[in-house]
Protein backbone atom coordinates (compact mmCIF):
# COMPACT_ATOMS: atom_id res chain seq x y z
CA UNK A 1 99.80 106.26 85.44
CA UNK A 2 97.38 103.68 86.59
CA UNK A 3 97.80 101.86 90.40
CA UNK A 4 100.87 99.51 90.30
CA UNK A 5 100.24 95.95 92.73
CA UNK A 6 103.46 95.98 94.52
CA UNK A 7 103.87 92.56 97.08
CA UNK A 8 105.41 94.02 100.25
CA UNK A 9 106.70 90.98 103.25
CA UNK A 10 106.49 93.04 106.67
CA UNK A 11 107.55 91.61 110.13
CA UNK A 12 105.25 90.98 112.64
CA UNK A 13 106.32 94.56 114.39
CA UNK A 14 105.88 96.48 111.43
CA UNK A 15 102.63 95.15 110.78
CA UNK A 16 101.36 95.93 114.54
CA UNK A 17 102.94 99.66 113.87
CA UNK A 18 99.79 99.78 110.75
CA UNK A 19 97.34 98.21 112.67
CA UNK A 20 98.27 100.90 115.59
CA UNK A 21 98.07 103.58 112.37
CA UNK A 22 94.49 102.24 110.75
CA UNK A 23 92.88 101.99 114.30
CA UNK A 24 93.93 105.81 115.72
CA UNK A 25 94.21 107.54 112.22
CA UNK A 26 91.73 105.72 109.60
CA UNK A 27 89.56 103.49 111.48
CA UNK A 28 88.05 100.96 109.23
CA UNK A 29 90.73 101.09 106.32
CA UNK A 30 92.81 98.11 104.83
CA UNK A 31 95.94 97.44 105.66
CA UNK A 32 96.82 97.63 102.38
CA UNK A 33 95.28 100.85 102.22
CA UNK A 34 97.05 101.95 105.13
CA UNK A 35 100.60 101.43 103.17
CA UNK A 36 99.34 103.01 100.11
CA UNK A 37 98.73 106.04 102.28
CA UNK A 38 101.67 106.22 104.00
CA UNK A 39 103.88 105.58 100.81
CA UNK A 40 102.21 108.34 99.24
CA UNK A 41 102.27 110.87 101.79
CA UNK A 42 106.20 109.82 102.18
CA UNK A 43 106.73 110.14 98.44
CA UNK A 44 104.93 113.27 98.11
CA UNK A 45 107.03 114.64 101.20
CA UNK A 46 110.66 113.99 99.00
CA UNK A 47 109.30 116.91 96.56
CA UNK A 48 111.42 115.11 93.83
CA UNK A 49 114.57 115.21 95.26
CA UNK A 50 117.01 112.47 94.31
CA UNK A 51 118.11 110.24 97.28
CA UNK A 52 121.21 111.78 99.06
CA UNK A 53 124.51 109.72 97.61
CA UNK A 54 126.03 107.69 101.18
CA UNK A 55 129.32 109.20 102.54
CA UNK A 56 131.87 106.92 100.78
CA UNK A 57 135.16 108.76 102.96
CA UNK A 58 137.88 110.14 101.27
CA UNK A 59 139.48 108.81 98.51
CA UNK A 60 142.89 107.06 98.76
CA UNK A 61 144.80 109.28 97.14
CA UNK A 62 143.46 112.13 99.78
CA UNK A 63 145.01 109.77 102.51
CA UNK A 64 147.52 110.57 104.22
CA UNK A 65 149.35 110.33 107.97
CA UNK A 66 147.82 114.45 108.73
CA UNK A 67 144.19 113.04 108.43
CA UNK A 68 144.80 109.89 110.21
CA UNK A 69 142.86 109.31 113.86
């Protein structure tokens, strides 16, 4: 699959945190090439695993006045 431009707005701290990254880990990259980095070694750390589903409690019918607290 060939590169995919992806427009990303960061904050002002999250910005500092890859300039901190590019100047003590790959002095004289991009920023952008700083997030492609880090998005790929994050995505290549999930090994394909789906994301985990949120805790959504127990349903209402599993309610009752034993589990309440």
């Amino acid at each position: 699959m060939p590169p995919v431009t992806v427009t990303v707005a960061l904050g002002a701290e999250e910005v500092a945190a890859i300039d901190r990254y590019v100047d003590s880990h790959r002095p004289g990259r991009s920023r952008s090439e700083a997030v492609a980095e880090i998005v790929a070694l994050w995505a290549a750390s999930q090994d394909g695993r789906p994301a985990a589903s949120p805790d959504e409690g127990m349903r209402p019918e599993d309610l009752n006045a034993s589990n309440d607290s």
